[in-house]
C-alpha atoms as a PDB file:
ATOM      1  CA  UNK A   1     108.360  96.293  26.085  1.00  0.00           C
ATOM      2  CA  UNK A   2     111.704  95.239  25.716  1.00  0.00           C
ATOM      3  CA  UNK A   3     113.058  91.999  23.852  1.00  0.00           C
ATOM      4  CA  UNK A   4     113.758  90.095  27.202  1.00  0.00           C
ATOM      5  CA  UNK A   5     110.364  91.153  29.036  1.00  0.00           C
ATOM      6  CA  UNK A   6     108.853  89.782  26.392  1.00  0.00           C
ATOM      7  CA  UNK A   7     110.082  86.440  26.700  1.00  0.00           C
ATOM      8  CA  UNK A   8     109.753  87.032  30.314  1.00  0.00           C
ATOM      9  CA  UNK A   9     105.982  87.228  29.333  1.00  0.00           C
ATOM     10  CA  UNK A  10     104.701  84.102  27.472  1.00  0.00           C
ATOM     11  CA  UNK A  11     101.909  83.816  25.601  1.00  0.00           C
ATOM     12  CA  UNK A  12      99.629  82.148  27.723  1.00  0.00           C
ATOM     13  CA  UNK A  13      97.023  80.862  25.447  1.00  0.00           C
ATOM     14  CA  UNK A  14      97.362  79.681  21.931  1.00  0.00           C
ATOM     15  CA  UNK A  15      94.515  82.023  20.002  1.00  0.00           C
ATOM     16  CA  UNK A  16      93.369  78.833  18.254  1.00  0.00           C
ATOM     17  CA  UNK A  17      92.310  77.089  22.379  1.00  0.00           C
ATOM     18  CA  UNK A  18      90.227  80.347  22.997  1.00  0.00           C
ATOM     19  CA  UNK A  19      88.230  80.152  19.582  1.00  0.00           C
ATOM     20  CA  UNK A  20      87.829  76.916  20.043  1.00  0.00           C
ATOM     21  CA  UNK A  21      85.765  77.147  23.415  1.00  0.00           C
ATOM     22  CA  UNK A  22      84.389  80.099  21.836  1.00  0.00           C
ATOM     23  CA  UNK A  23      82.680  77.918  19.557  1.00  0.00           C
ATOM     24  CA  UNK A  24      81.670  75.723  21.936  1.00  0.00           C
ATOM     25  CA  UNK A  25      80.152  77.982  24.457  1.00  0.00           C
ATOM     26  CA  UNK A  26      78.293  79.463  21.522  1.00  0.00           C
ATOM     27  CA  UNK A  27      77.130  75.861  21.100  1.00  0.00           C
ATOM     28  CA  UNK A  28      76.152  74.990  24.811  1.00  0.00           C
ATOM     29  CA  UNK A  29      74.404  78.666  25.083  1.00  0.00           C
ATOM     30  CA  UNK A  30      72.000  77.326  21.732  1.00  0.00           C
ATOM     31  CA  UNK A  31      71.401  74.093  22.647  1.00  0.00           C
ATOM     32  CA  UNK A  32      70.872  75.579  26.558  1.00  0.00           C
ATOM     33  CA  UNK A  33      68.161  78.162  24.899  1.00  0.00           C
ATOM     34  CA  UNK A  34      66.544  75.756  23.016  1.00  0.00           C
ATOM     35  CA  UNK A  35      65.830  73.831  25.900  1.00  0.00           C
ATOM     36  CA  UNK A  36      64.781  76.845  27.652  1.00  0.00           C
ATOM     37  CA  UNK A  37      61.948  77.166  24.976  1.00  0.00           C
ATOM     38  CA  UNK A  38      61.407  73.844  24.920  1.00  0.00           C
ATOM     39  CA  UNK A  39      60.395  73.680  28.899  1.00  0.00           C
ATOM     40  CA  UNK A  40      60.624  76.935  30.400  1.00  0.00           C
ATOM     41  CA  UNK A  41      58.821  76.177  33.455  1.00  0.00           C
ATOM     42  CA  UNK A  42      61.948  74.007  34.381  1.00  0.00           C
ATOM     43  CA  UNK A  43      64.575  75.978  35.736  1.00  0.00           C
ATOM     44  CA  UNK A  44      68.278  74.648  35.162  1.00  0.00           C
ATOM     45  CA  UNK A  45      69.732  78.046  35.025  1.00  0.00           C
ATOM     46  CA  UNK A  46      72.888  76.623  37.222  1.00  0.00           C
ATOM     47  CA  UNK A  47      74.315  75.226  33.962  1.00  0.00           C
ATOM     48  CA  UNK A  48      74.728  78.165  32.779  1.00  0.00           C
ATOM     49  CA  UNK A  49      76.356  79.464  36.198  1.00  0.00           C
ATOM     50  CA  UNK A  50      78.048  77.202  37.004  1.00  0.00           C
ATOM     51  CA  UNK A  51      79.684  76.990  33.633  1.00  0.00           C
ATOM     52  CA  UNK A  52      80.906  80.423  34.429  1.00  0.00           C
ATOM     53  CA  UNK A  53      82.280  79.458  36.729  1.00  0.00           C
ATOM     54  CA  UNK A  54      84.610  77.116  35.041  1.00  0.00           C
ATOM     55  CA  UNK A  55      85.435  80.003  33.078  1.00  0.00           C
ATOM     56  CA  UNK A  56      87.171  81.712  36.094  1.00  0.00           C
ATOM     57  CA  UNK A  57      90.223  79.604  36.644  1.00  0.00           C
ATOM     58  CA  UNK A  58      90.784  80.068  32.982  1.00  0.00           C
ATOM     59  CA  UNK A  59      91.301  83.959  33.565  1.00  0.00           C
ATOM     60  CA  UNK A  60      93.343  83.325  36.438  1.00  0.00           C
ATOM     61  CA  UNK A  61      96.286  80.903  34.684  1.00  0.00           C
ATOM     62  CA  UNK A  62      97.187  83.888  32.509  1.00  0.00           C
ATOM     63  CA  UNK A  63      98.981  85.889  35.441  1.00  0.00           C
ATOM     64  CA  UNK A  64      99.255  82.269  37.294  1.00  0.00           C
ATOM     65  CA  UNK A  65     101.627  81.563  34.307  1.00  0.00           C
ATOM     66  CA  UNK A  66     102.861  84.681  34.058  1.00  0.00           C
ATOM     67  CA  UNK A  67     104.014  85.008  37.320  1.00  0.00           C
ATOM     68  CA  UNK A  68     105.485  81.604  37.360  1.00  0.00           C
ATOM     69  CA  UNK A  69     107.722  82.952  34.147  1.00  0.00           C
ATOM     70  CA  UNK A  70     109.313  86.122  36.040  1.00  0.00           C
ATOM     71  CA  UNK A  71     109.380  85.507  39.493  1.00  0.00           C
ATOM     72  CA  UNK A  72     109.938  81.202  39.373  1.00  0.00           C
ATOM     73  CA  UNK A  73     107.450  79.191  41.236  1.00  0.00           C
ATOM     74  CA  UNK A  74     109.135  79.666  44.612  1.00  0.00           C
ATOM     75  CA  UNK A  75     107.771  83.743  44.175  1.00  0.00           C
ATOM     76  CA  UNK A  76     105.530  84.874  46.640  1.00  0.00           C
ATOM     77  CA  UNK A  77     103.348  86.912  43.705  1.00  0.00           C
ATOM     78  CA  UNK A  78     103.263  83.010  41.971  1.00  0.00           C
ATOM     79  CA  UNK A  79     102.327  81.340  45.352  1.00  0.00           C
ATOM     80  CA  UNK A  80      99.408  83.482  45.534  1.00  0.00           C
ATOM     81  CA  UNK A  81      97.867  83.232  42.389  1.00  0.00           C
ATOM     82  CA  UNK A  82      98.734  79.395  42.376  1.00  0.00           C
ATOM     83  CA  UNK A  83      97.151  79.234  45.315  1.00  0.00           C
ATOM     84  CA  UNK A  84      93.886  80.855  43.868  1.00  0.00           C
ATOM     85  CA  UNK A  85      93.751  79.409  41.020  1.00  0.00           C
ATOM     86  CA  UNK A  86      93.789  75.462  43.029  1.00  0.00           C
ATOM     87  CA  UNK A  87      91.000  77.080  44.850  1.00  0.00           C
ATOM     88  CA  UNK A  88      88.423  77.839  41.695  1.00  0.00           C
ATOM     89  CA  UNK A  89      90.200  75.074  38.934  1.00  0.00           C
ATOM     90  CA  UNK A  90      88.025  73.081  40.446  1.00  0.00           C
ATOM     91  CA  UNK A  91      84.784  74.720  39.441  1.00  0.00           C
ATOM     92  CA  UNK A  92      85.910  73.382  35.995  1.00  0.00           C
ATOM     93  CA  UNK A  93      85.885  69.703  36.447  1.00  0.00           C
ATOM     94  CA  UNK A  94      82.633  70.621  38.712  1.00  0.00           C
ATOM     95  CA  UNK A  95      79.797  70.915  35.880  1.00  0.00           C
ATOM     96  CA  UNK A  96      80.060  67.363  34.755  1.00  0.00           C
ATOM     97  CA  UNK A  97      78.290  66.541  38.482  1.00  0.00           C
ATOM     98  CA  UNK A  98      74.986  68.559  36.581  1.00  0.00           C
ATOM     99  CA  UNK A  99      74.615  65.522  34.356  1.00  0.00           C
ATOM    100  CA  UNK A 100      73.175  63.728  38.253  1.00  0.00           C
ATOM    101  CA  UNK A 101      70.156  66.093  37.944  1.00  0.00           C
ATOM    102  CA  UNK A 102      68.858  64.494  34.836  1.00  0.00           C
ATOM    103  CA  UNK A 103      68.032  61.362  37.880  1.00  0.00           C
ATOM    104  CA  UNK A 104      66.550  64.109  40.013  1.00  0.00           C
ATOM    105  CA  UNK A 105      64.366  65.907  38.016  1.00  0.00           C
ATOM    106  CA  UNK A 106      61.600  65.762  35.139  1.00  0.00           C
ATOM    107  CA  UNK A 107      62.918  68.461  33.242  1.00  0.00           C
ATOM    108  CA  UNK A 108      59.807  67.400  30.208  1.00  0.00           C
ATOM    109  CA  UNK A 109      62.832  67.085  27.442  1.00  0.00           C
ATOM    110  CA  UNK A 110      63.230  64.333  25.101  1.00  0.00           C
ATOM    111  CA  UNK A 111      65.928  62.136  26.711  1.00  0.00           C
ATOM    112  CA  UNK A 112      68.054  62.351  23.856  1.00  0.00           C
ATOM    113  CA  UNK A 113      67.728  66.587  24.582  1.00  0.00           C
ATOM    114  CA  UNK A 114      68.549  66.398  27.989  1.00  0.00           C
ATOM    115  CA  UNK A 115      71.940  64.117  27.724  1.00  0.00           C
ATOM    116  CA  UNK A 116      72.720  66.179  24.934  1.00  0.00           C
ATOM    117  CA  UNK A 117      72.298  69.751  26.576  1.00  0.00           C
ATOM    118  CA  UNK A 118      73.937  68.286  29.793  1.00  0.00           C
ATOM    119  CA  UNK A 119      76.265  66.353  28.469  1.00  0.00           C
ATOM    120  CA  UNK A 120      77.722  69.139  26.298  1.00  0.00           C
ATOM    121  CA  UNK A 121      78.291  71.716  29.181  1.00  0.00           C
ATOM    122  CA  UNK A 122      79.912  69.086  31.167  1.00  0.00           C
ATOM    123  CA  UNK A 123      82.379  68.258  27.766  1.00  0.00           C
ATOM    124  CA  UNK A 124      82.915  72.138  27.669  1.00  0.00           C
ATOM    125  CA  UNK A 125      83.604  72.404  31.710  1.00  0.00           C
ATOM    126  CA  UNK A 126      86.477  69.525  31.656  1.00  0.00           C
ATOM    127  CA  UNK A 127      87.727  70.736  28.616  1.00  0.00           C
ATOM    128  CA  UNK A 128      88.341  73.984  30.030  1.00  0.00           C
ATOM    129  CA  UNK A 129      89.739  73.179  33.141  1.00  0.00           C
ATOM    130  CA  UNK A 130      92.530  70.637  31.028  1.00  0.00           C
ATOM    131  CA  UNK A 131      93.350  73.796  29.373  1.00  0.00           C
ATOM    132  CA  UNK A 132      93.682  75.620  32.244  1.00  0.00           C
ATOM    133  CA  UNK A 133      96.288  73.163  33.353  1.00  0.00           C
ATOM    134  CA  UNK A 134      98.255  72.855  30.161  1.00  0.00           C
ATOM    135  CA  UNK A 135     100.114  75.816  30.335  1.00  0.00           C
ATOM    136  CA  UNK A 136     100.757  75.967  34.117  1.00  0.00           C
ATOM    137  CA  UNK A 137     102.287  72.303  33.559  1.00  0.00           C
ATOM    138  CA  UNK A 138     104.332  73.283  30.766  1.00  0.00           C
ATOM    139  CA  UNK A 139     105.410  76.291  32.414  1.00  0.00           C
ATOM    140  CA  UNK A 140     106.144  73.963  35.449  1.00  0.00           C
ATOM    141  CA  UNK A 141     108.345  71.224  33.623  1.00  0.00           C
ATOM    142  CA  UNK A 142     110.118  73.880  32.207  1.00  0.00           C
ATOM    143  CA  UNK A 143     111.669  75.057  35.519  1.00  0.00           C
ATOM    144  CA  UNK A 144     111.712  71.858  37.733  1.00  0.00           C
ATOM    145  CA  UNK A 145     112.066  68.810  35.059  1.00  0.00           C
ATOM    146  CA  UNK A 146     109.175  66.689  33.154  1.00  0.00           C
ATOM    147  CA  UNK A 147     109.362  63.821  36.506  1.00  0.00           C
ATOM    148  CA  UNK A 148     108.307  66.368  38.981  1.00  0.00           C
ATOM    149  CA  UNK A 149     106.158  68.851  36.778  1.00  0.00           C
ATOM    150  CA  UNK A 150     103.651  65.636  36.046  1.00  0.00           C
ATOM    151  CA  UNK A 151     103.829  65.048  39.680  1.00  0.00           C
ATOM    152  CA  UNK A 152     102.388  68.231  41.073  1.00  0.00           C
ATOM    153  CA  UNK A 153      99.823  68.240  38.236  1.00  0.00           C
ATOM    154  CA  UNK A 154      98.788  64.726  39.288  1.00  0.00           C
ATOM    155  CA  UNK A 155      98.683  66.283  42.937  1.00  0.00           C
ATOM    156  CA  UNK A 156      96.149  69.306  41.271  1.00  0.00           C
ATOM    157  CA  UNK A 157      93.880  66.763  39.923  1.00  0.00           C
ATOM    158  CA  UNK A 158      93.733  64.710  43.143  1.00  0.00           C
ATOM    159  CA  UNK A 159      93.269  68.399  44.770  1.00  0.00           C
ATOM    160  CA  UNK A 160      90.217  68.530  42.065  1.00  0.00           C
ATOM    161  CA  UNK A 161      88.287  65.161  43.004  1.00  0.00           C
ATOM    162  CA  UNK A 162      88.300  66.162  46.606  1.00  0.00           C
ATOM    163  CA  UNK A 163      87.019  69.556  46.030  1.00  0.00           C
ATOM    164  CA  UNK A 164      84.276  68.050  43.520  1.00  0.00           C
ATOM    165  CA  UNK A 165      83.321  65.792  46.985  1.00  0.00           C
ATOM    166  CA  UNK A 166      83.127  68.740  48.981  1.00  0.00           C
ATOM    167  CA  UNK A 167      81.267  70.613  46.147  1.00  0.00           C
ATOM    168  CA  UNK A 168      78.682  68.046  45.598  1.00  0.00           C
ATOM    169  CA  UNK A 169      78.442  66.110  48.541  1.00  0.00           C
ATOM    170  CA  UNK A 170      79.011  68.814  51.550  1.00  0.00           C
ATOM    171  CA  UNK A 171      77.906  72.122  49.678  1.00  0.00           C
ATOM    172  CA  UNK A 172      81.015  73.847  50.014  1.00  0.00           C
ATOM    173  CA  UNK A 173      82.365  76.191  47.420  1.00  0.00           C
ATOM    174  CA  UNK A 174      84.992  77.887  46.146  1.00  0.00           C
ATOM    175  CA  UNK A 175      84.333  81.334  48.029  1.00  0.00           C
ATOM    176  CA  UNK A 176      83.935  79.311  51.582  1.00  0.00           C
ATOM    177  CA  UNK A 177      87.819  78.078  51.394  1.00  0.00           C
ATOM    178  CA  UNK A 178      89.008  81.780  51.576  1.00  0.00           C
ATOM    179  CA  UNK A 179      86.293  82.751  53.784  1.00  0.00           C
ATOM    180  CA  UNK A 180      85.668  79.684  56.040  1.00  0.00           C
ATOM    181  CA  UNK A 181      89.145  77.699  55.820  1.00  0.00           C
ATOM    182  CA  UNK A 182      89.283  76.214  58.999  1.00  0.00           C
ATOM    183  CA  UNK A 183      85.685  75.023  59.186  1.00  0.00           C
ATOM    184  CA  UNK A 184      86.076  73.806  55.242  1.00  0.00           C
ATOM    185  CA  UNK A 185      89.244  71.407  56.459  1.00  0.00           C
ATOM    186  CA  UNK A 186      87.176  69.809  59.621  1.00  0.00           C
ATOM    187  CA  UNK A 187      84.633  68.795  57.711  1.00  0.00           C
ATOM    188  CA  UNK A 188      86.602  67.644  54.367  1.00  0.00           C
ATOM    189  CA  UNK A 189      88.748  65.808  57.129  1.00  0.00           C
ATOM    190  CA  UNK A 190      85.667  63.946  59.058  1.00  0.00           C
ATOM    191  CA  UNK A 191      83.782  63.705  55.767  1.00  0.00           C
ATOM    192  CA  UNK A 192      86.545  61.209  53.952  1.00  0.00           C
ATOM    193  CA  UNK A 193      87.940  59.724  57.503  1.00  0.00           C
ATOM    194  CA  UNK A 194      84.220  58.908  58.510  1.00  0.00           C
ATOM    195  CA  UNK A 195      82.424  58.977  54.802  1.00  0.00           C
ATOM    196  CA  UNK A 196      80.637  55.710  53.311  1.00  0.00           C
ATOM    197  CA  UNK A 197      82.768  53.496  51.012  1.00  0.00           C
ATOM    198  CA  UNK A 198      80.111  54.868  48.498  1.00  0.00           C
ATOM    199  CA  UNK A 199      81.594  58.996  49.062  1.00  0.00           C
ATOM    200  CA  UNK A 200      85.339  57.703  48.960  1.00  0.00           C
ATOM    201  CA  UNK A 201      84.805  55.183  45.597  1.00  0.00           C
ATOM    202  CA  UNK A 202      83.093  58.425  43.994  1.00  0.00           C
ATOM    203  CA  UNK A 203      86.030  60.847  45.095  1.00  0.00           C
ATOM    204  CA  UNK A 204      88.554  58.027  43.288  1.00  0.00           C
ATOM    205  CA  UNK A 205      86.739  57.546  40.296  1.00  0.00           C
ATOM    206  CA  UNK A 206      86.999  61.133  39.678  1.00  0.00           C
ATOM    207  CA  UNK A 207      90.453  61.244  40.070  1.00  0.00           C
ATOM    208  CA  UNK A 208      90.935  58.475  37.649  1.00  0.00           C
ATOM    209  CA  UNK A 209      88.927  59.756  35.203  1.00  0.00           C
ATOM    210  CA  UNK A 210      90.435  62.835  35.588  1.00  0.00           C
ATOM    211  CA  UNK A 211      93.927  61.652  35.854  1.00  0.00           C
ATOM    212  CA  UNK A 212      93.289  59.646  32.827  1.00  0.00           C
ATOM    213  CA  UNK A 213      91.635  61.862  30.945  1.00  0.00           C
ATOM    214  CA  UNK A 214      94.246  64.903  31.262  1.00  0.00           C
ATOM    215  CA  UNK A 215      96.984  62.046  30.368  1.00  0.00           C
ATOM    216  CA  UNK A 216      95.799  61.222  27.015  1.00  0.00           C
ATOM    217  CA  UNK A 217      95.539  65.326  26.844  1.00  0.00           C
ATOM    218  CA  UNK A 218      99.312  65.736  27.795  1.00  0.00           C
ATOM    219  CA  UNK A 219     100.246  62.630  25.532  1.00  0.00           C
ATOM    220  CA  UNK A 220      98.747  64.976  22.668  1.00  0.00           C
ATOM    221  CA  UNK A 221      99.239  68.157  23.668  1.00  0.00           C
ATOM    222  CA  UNK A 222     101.429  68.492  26.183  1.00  0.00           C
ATOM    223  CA  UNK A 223     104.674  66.538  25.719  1.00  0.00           C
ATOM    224  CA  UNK A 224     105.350  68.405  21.970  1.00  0.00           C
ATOM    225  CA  UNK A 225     106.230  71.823  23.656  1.00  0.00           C
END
């Protein structure tokens, strides 16, 4: 590879971020077979899938990103993959809406277990999808300005309460935008038009938390590149 394809090619991902949630998954998976022994008539295996899940957008920033550094953001090849990776970074923000089925169920854990176990997948789900994000925004304010970079990633994390709506609330997912598009946008449309003050509050609060959350993020993170 030549000196200018390789700065053409960026780095996506410091090595330190992916040791990090190395770590951390290595944590979650413990704590998650622990409580497997602990109850193992009780099946919360979706923590673990859906935690994959998460995992999946972070895959997909690396040619996102990569794209977005050769061919601009206006590049077909970068319009696709941005356009996939909206689709699943979703999924990342999703496993915090888990922590609900410690209401639902009995799951015979110490409570102290269960808000641990749950509460540490859905630490290691947003924590993944604001690293997702980092490097798409940087890559972003780098070509159109800091103003309009923070914009569109404000836009992504609105994008990301909806879909957590639809996730939880209408049993979409991820694979059902590509395959079901049109019937996914009639019934986002007539669920937040027609939905309960209760549905739309929720959707908000995520963005704000989100919003807020990924600022303090940027603040550290983001704004010394």
């Amino acid at each position: 590879m030549t000196k200018n394809m390789a700065k053409a090619v960026p780095s996506v991902f410091d090595r330190r971020v992916l040791e990090g949630l190395g770590i951390a998954s290595v944590v979650a998976g413990g704590l998650f077979v622990a409580a497997a022994v602990a109850a193992p008539k009780v099946g919360f295996w979706y923590l673990v899938w859906n935690l994959f899940l998460a995992y999946i957008p972070l895959v997909l920033t690396v040619p996102l990103v990569r794209a977005a550094a050769r061919y601009g953001w206006h590049g077909w090849q970068t319009v696709l993959w941005g356009l996939v990776w909206v689709v699943w970074l979703p999924n990342s923000f999703y496993v915090v809406t888990d922590v609900a089925h410690l209401l639902d169920h009995r799951y015979g854990l110490d409570p102290l277990w269960g808000v641990m176990l749950f509460g540490t997948f859905a630490a290691l789900g947003e924590t993944v999808g604001f690293m997702c994000m980092l490097p798409a925004h940087r890559e972003m304010r780098r070509q159109v300005g800091g103003t309009a970079a923070y914009l569109l990633a404000e836009l992504v994390l609105l994008v990301s309460a909806i879909a957590i709506y639809v996730g939880r609330t209408l049993r979409w997912n991820s694979w059902d935008v590509l395959l079901h598009p049109l019937a996914v946008v009639r019934d986002v449309g007539s669920g937040l038009v027609a939905g309960n003050q209760v549905e739309l509050g929720t959707t908000l609060l995520f963005f704000v938390v989100l919003s807020g959350a990924y600022a303090a993020i940027w603040r550290v993170f983001g704004e010394r590149t």
